[in-house]
PDB file of N, CA and C in Angstrom:
ATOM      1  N   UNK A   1       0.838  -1.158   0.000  1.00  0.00           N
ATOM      2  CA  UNK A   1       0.000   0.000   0.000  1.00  0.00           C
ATOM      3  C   UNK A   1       0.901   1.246   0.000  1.00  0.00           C
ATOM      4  N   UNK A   2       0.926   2.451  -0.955  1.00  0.00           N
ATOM      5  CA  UNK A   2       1.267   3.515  -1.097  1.00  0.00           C
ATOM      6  C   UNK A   2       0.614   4.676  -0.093  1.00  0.00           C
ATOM      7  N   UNK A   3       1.713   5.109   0.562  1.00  0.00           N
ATOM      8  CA  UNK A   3       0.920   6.276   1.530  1.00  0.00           C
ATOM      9  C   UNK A   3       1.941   7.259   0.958  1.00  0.00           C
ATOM     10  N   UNK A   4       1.236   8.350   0.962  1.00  0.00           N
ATOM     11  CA  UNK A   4       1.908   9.816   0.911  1.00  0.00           C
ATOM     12  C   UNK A   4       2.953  10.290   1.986  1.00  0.00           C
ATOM     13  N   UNK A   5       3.950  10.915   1.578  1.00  0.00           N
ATOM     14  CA  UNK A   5       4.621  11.755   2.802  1.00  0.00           C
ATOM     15  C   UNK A   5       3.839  12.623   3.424  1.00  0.00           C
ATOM     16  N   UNK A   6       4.077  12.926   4.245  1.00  0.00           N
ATOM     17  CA  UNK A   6       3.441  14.234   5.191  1.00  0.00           C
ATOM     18  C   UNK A   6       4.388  15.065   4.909  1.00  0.00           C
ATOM     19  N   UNK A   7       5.141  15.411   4.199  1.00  0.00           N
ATOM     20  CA  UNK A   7       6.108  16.443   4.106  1.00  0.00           C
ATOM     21  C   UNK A   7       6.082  17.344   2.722  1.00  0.00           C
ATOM     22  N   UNK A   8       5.118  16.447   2.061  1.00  0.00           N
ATOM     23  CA  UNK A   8       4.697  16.708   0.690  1.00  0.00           C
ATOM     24  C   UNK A   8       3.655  17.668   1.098  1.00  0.00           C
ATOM     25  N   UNK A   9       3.927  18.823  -0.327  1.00  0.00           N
ATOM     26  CA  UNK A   9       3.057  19.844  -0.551  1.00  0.00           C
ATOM     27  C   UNK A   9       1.974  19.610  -1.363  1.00  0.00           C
ATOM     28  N   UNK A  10       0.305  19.250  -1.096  1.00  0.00           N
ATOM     29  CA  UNK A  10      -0.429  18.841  -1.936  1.00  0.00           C
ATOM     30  C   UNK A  10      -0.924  19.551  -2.707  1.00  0.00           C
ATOM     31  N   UNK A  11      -0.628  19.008  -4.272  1.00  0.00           N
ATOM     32  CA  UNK A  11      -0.579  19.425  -5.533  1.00  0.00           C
ATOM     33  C   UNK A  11      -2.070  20.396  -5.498  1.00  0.00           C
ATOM     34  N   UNK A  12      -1.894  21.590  -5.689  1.00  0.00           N
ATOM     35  CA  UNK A  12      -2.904  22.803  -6.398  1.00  0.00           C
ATOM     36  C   UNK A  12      -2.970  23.244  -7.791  1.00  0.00           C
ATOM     37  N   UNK A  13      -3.764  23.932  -8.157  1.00  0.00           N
ATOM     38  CA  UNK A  13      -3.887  24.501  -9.618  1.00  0.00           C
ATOM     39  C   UNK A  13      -2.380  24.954 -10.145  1.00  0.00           C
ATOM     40  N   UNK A  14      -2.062  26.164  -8.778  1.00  0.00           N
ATOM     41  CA  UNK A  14      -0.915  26.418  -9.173  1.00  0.00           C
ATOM     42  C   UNK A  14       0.470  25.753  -9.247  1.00  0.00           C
ATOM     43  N   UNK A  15       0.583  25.090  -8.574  1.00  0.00           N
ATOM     44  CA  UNK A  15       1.532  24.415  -8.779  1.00  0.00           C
ATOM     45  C   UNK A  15       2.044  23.778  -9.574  1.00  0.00           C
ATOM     46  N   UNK A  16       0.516  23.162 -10.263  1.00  0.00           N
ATOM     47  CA  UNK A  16       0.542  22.200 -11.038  1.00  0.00           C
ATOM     48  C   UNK A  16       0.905  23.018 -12.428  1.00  0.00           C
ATOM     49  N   UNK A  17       0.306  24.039 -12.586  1.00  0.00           N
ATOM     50  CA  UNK A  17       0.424  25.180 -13.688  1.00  0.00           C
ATOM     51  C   UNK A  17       2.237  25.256 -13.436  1.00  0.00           C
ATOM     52  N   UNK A  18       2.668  25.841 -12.564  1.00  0.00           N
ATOM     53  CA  UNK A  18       4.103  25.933 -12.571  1.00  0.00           C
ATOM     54  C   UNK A  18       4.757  25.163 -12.765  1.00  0.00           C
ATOM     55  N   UNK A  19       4.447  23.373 -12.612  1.00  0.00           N
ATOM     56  CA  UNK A  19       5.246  22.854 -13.032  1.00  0.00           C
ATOM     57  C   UNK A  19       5.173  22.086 -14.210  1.00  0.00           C
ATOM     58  N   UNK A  20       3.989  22.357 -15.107  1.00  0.00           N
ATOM     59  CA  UNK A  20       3.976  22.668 -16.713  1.00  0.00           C
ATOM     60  C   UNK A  20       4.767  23.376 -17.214  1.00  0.00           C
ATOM     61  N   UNK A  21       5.463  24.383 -16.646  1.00  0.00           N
ATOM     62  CA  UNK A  21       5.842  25.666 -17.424  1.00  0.00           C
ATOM     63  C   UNK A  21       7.771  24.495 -17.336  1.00  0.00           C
ATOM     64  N   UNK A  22       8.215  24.759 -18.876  1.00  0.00           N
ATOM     65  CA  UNK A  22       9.428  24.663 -18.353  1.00  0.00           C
ATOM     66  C   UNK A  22      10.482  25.185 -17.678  1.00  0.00           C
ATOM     67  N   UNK A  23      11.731  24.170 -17.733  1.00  0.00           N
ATOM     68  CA  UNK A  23      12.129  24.926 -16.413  1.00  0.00           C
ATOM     69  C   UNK A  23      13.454  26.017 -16.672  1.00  0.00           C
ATOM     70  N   UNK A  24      13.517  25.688 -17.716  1.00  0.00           N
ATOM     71  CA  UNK A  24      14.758  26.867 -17.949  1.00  0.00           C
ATOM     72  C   UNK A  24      13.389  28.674 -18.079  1.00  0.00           C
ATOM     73  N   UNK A  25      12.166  28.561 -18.071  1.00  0.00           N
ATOM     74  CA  UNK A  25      11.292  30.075 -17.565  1.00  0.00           C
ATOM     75  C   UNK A  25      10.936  30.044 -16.313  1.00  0.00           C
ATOM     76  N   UNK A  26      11.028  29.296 -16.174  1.00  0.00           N
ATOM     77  CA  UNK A  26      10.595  29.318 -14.470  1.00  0.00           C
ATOM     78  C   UNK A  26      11.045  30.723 -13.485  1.00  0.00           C
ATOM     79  N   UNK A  27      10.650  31.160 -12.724  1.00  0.00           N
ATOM     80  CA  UNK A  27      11.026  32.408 -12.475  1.00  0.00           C
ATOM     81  C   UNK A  27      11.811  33.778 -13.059  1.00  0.00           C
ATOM     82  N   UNK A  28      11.780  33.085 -14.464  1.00  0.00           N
ATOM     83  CA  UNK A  28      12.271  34.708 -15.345  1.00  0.00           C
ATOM     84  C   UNK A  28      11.289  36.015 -15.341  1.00  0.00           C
ATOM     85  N   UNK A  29      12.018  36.672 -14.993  1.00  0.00           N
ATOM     86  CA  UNK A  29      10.967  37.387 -15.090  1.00  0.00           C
ATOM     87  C   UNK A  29      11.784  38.617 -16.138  1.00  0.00           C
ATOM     88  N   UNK A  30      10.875  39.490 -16.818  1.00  0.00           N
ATOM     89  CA  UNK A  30      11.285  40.169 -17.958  1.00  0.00           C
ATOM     90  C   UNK A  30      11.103  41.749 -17.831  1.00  0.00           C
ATOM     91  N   UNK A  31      12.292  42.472 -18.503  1.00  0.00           N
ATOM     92  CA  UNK A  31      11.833  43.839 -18.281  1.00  0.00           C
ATOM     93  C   UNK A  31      10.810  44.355 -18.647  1.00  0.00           C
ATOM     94  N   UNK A  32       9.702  44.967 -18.648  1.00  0.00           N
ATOM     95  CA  UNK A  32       9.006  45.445 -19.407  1.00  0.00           C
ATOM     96  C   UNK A  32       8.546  46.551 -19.302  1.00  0.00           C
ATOM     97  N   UNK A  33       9.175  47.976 -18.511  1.00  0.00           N
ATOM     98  CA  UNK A  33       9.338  48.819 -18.466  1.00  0.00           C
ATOM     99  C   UNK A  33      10.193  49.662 -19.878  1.00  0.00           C
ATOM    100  N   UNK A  34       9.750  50.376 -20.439  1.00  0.00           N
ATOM    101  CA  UNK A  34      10.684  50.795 -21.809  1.00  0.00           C
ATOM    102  C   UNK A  34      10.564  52.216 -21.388  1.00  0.00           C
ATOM    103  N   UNK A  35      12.075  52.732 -21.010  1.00  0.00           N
ATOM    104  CA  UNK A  35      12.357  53.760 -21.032  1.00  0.00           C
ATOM    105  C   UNK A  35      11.689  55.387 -21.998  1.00  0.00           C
ATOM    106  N   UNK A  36      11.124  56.309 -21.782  1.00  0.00           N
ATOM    107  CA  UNK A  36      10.632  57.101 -23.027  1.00  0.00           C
ATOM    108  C   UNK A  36      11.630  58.471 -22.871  1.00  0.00           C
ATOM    109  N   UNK A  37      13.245  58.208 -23.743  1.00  0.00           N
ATOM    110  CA  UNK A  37      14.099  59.408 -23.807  1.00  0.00           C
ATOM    111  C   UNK A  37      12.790  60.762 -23.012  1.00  0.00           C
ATOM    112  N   UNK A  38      13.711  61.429 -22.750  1.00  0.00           N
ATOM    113  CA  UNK A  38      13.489  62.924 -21.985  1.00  0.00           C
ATOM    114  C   UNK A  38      13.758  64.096 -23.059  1.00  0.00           C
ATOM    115  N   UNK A  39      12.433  64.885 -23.159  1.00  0.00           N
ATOM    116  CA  UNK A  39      13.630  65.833 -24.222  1.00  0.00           C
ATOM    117  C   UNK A  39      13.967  67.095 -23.567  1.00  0.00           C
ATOM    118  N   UNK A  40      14.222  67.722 -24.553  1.00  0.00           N
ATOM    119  CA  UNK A  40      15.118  68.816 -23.730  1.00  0.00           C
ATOM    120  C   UNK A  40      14.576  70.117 -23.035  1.00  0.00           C
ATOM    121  N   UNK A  41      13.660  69.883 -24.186  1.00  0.00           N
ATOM    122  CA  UNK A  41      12.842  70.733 -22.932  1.00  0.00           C
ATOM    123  C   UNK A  41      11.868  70.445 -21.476  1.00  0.00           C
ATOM    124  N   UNK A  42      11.904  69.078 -21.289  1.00  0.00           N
ATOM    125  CA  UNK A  42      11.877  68.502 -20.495  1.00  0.00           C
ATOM    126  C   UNK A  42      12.797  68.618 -18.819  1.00  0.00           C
ATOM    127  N   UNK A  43      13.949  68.041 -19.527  1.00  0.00           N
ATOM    128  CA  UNK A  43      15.285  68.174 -18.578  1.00  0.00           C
ATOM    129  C   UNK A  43      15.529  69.662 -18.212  1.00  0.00           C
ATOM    130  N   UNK A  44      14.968  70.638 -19.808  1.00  0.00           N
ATOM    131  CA  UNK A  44      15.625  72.044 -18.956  1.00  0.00           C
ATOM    132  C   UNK A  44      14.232  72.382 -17.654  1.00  0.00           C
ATOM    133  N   UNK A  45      13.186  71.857 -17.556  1.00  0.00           N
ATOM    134  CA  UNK A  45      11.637  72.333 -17.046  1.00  0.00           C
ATOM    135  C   UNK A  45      12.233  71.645 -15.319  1.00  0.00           C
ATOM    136  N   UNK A  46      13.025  70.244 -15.300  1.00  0.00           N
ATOM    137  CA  UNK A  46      13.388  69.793 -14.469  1.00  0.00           C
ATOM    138  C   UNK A  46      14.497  70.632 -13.757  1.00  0.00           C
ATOM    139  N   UNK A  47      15.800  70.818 -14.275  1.00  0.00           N
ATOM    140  CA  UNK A  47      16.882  71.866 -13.999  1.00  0.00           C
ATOM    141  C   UNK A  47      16.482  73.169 -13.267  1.00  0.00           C
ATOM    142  N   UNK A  48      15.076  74.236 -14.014  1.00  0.00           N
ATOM    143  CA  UNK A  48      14.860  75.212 -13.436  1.00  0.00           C
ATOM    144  C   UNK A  48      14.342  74.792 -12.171  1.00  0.00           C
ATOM    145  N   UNK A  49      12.820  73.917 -11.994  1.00  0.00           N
ATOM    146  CA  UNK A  49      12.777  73.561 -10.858  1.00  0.00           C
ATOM    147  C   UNK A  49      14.187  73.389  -9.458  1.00  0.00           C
ATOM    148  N   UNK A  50      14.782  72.144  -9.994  1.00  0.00           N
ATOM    149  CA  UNK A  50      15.812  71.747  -9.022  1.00  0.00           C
ATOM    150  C   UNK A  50      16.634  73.030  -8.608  1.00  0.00           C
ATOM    151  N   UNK A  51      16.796  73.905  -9.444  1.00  0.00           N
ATOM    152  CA  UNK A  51      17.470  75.603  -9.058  1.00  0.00           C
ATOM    153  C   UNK A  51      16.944  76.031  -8.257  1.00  0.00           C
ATOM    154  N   UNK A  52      15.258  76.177  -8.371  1.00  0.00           N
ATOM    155  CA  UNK A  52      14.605  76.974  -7.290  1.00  0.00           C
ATOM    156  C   UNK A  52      14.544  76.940  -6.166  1.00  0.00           C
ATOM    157  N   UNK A  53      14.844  75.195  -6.183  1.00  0.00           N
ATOM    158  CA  UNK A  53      14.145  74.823  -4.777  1.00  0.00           C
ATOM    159  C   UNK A  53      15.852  74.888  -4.187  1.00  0.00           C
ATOM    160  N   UNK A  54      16.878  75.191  -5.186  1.00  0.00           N
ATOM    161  CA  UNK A  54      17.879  75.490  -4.167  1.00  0.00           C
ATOM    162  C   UNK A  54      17.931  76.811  -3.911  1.00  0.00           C
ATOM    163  N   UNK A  55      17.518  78.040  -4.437  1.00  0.00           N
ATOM    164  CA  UNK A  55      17.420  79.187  -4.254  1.00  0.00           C
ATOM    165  C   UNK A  55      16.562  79.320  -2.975  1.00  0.00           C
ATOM    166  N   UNK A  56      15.586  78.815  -3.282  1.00  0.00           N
ATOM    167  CA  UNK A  56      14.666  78.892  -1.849  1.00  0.00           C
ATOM    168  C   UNK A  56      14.815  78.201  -0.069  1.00  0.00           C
ATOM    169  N   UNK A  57      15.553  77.057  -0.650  1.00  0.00           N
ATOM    170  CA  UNK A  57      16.385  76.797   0.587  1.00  0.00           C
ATOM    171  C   UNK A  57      17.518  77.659   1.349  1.00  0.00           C
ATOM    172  N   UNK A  58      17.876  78.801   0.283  1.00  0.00           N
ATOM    173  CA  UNK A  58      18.684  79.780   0.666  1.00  0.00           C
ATOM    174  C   UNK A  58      18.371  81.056   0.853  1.00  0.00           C
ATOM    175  N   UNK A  59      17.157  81.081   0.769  1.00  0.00           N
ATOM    176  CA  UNK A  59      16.226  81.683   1.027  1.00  0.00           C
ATOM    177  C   UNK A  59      15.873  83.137   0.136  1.00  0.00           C
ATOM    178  N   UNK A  60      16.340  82.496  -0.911  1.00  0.00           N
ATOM    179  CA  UNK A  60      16.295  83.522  -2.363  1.00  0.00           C
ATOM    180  C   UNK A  60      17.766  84.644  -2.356  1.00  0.00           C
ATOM    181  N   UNK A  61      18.629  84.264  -1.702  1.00  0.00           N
ATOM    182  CA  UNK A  61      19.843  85.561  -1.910  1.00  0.00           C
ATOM    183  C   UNK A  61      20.499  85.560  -3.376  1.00  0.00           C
ATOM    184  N   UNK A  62      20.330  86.889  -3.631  1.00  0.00           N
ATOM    185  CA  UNK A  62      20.835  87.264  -4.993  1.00  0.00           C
ATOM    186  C   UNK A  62      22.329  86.978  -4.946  1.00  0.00           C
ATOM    187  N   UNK A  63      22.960  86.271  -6.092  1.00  0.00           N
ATOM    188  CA  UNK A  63      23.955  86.739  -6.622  1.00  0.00           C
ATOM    189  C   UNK A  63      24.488  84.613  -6.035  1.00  0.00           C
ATOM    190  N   UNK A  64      23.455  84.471  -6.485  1.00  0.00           N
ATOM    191  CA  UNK A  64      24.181  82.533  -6.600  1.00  0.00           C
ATOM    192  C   UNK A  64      23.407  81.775  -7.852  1.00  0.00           C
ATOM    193  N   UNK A  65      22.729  82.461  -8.725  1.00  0.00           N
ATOM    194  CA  UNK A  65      21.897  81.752  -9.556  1.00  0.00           C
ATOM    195  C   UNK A  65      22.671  80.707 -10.629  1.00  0.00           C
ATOM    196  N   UNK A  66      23.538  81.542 -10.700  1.00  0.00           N
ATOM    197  CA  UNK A  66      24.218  79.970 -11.977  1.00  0.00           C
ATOM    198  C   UNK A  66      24.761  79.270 -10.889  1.00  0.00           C
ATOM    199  N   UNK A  67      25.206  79.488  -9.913  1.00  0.00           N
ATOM    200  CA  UNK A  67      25.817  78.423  -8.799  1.00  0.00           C
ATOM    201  C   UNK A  67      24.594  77.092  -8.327  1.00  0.00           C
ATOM    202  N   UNK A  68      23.421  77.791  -8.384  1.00  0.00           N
ATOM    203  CA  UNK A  68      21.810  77.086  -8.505  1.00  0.00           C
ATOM    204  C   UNK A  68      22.003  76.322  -9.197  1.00  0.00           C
ATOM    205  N   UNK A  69      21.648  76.807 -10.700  1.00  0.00           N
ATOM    206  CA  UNK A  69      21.480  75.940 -11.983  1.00  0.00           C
ATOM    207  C   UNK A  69      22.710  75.095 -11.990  1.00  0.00           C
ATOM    208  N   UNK A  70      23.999  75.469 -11.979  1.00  0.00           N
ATOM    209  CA  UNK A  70      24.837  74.712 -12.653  1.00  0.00           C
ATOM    210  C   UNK A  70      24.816  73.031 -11.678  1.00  0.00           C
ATOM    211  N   UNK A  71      24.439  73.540 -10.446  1.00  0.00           N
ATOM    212  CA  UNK A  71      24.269  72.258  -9.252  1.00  0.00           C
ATOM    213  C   UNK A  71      22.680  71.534  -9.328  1.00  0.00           C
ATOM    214  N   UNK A  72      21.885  72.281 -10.213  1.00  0.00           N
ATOM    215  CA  UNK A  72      20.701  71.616 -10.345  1.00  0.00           C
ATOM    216  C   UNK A  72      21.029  70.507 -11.987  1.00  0.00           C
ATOM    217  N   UNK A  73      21.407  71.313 -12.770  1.00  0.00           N
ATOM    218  CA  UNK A  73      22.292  70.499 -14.118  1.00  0.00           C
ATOM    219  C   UNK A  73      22.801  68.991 -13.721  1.00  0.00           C
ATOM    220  N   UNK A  74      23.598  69.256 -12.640  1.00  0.00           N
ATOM    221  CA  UNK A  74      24.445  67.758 -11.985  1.00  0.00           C
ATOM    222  C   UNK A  74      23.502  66.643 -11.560  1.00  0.00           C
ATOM    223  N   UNK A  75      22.443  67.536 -10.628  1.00  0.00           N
ATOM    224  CA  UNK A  75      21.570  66.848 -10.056  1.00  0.00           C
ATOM    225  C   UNK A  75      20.554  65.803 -11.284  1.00  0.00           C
ATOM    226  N   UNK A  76      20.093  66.980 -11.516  1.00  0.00           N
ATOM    227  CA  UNK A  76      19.154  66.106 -12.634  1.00  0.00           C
ATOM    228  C   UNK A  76      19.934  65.071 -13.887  1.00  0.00           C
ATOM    229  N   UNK A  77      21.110  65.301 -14.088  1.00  0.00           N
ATOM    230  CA  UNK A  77      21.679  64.500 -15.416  1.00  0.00           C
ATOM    231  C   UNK A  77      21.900  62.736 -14.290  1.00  0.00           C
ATOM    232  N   UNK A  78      21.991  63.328 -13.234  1.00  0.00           N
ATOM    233  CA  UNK A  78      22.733  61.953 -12.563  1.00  0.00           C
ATOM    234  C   UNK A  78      21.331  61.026 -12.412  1.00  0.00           C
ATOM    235  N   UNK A  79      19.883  62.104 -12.254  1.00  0.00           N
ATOM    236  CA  UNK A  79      18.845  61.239 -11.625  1.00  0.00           C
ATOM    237  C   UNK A  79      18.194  61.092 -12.955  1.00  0.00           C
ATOM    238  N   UNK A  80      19.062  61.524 -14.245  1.00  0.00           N
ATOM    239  CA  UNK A  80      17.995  60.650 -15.236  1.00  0.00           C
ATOM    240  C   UNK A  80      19.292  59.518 -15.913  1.00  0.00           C
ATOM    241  N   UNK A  81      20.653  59.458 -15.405  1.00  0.00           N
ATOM    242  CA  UNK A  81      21.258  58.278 -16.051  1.00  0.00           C
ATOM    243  C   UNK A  81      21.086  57.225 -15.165  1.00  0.00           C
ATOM    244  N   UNK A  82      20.312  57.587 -13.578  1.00  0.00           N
ATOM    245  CA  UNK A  82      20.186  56.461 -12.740  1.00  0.00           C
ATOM    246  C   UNK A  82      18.434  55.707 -13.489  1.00  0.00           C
ATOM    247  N   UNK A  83      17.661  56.623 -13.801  1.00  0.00           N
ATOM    248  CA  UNK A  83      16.668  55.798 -14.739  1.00  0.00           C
ATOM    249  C   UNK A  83      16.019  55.814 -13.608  1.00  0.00           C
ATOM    250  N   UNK A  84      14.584  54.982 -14.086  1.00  0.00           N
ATOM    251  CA  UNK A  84      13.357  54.768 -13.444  1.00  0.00           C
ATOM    252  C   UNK A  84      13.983  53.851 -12.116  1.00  0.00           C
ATOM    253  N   UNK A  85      13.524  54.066 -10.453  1.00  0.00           N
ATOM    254  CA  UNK A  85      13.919  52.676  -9.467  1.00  0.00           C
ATOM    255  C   UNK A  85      14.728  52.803  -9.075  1.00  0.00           C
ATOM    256  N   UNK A  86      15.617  53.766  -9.420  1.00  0.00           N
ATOM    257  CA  UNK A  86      17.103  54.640  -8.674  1.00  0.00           C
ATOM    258  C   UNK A  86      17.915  53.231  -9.469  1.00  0.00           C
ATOM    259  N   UNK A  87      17.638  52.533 -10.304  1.00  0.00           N
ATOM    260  CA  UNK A  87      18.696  51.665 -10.662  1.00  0.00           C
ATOM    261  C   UNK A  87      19.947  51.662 -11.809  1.00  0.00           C
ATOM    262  N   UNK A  88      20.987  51.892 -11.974  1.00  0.00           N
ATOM    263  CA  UNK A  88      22.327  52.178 -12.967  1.00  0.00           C
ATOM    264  C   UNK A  88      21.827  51.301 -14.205  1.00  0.00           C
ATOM    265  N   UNK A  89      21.768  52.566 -15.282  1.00  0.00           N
ATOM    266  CA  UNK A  89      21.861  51.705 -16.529  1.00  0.00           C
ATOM    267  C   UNK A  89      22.875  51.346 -16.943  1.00  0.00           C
TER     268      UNK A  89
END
């Protein structure tokens, strides 16, 4: 007489579905996020922002504005080559 383990996981839909699937897909999973380039007037709409909000943290004093932009420029080029997820393309 055949008895089952007790240690055995009894077979469900899914399982059974998963282990139809072969096994070299088995947990692949695929990008499917597709990047949509930035254009430039985009990045510059981002840049002025990121300026302001450093101007305003400084509480608007004249005579740092390209020191703003040129540190908002850095900012934003780095947070669009890091891509969507903060992750390195």
């Amino acid at each position: 007489m055949a008895t089952r383990r007790t240690d055995e996981t009894p077979a469900t839909a899914e399982t059974r579905a998963r282990s139809a699937q072969p096994r070299g897909t088995r947990g692949v999973r695929t990008k499917s996020t597709q990047r949509t380039p930035v254009t430039a007037e985009h990045r510059r709409a981002m840049i002025a922002e990121a300026a302001y909000l450093r101007a305003e943290r400084r509480g608007f004093a004249p005579g740092h504005e390209t020191e703003d932009w040129l540190a908002a420029e850095v900012e934003v080029d780095a947070l669009l080559k890091l891509g969507p997820g903060g992750a390195a393309q």
